[in-house]
C-alpha atoms as a PDB file:
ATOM      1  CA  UNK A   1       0.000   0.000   0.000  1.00  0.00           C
ATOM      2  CA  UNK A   2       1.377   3.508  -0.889  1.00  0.00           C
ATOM      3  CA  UNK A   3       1.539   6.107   1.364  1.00  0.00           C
ATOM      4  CA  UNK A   4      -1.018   8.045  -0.546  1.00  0.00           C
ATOM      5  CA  UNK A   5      -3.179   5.150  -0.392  1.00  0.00           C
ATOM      6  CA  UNK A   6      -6.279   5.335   2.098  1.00  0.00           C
ATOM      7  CA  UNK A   7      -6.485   4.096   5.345  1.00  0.00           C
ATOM      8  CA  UNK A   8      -8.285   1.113   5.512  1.00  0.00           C
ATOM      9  CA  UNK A   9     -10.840   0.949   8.409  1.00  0.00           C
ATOM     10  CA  UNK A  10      -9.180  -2.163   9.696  1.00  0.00           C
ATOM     11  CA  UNK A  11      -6.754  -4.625   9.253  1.00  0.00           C
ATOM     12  CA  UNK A  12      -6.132  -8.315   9.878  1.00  0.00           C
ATOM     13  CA  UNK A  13      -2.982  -7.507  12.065  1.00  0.00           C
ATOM     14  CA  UNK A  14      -2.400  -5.310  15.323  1.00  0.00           C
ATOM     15  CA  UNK A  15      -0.137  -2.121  15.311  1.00  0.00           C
ATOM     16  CA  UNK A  16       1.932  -3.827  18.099  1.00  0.00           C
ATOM     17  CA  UNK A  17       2.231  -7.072  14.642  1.00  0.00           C
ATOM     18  CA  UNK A  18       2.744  -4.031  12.241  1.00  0.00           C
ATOM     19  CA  UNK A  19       5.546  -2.392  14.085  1.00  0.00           C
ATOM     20  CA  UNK A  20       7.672  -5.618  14.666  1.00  0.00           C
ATOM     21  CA  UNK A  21       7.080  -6.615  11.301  1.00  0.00           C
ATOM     22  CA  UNK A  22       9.165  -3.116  10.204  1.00  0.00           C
ATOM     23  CA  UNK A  23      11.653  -3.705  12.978  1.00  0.00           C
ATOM     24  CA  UNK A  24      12.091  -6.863  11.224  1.00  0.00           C
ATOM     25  CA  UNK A  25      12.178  -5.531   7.582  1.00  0.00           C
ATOM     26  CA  UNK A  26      14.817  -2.520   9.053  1.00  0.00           C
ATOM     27  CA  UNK A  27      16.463  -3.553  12.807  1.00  0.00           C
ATOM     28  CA  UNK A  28      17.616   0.716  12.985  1.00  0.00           C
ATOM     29  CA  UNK A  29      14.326   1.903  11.792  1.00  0.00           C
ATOM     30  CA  UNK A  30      13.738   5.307  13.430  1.00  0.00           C
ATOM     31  CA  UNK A  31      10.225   6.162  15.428  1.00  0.00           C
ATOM     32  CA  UNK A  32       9.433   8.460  12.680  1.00  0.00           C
ATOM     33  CA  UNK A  33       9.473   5.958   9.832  1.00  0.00           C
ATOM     34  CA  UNK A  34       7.853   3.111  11.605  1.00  0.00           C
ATOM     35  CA  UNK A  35       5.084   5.937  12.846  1.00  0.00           C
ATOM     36  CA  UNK A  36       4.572   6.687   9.143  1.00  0.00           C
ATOM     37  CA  UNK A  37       4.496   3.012   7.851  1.00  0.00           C
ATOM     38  CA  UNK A  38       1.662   1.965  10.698  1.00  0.00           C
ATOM     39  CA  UNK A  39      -0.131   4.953  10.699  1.00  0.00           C
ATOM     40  CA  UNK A  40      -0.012   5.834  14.058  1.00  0.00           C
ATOM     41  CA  UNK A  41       1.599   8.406  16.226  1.00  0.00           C
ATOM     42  CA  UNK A  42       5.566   8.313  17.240  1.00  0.00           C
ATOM     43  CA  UNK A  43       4.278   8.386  20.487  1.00  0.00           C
ATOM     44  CA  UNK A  44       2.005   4.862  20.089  1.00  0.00           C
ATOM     45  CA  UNK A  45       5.135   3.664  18.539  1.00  0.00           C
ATOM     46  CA  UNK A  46       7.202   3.963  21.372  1.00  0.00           C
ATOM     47  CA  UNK A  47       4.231   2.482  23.705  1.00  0.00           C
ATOM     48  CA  UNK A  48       4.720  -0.401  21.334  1.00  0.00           C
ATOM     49  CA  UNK A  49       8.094  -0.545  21.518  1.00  0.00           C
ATOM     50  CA  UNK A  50       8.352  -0.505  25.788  1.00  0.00           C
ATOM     51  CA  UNK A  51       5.024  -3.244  25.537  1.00  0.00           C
ATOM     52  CA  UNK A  52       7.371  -5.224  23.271  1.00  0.00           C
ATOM     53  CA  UNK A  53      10.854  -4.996  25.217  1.00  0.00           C
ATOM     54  CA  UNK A  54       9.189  -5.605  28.459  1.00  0.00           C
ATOM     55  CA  UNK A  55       7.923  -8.780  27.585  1.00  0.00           C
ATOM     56  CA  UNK A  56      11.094  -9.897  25.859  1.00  0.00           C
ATOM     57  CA  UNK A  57      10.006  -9.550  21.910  1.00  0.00           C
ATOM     58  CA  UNK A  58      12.710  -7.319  21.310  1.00  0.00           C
ATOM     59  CA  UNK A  59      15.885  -5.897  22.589  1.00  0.00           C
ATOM     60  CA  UNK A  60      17.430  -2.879  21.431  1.00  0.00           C
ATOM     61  CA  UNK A  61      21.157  -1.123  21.717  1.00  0.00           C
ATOM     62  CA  UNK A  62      22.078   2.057  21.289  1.00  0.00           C
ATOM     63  CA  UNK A  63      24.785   2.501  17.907  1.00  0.00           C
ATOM     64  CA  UNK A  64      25.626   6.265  18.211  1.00  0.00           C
ATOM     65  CA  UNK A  65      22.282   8.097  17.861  1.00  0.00           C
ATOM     66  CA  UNK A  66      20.078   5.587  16.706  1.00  0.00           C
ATOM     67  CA  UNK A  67      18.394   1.855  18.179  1.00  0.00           C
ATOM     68  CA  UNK A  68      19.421  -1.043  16.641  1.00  0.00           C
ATOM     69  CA  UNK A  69      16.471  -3.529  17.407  1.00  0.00           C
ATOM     70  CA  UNK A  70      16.611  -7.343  17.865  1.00  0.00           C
ATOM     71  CA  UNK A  71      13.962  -9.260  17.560  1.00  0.00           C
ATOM     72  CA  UNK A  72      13.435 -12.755  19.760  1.00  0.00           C
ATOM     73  CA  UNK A  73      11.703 -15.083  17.134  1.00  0.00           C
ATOM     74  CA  UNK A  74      11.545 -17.952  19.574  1.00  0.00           C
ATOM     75  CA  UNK A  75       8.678 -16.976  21.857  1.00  0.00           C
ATOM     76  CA  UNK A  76       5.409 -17.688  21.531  1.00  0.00           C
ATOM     77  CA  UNK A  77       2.481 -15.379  20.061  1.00  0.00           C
ATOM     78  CA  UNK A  78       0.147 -14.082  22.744  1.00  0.00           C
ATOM     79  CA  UNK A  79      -3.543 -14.696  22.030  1.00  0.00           C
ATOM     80  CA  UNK A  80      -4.459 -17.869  23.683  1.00  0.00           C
ATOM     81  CA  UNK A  81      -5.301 -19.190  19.564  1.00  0.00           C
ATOM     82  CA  UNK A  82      -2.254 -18.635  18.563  1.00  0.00           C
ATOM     83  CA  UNK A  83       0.021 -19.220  21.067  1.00  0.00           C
ATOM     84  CA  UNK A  84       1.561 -22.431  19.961  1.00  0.00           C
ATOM     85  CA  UNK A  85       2.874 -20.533  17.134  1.00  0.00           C
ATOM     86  CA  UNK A  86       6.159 -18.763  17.945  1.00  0.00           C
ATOM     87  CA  UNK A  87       6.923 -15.064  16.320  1.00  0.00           C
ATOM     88  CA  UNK A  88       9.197 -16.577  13.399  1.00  0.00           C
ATOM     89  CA  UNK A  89       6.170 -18.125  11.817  1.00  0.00           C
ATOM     90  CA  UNK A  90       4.208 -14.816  11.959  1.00  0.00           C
ATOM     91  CA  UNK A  91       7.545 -13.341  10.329  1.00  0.00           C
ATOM     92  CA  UNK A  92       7.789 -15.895   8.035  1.00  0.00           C
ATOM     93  CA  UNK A  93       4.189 -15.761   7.048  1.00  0.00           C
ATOM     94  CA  UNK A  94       3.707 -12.620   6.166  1.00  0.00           C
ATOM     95  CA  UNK A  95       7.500 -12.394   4.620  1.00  0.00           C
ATOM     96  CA  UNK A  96       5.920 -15.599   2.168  1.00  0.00           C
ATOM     97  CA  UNK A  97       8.968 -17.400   4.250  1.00  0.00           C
ATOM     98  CA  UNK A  98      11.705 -15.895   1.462  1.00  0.00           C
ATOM     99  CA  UNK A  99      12.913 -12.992   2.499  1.00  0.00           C
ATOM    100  CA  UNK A 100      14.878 -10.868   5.505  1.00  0.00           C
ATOM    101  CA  UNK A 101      11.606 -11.631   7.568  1.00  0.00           C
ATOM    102  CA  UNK A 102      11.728 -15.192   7.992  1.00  0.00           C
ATOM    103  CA  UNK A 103      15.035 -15.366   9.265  1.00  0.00           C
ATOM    104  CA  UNK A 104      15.025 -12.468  11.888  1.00  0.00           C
ATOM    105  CA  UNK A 105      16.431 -12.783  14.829  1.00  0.00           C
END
């Protein structure tokens, strides 16, 4: 979807889903371009991003002035349906399994 593209008025995939999937497609992805790509506000990003880090779906380090993000593949999704999948398949689902997606880590 292009940025000039509407909004849809809802989608199959949470914002906290939409902003790892970026961190995934670009680990030093600053607030502002993740905000951008979800649609939400930098400051719902970095909600996200605490929500995310505190329960262990991502670390982060600091490389001069930016984050470089890391994201744990190996634990489990959190809905009760879904939670025998771990995050790598949701990567590697919506990644079609071939690409930078499927093999973050």
């Amino acid at each position: 979807m292009t940025a000039q593209a509407a909004q849809p008025s809802w989608t199959f995939l949470t914002h906290h889903a939409h902003v790892l999937l970026c961190l995934a497609e670009d680990p030093q992805a600053r607030l502002r371009d993740v905000a951008e790509r979800v649609w939400i506000a930098e400051r719902a990003v970095l909600r996200i991003l605490r929500d995310l880090e505190e329960e262990g779906y991502i670390s982060h380090r600091r490389v001069g002035r930016r984050s470089h993000y890391q994201i744990n593949p190996d634990l489990p999704l959190r809905h009760p349906l879904q939670r025998h999948a771990q995050v790598r398949t949701l990567l590697s689902l919506v990644d079609g399994g071939n690409g930078p997606l499927a093999d973050a880590h």
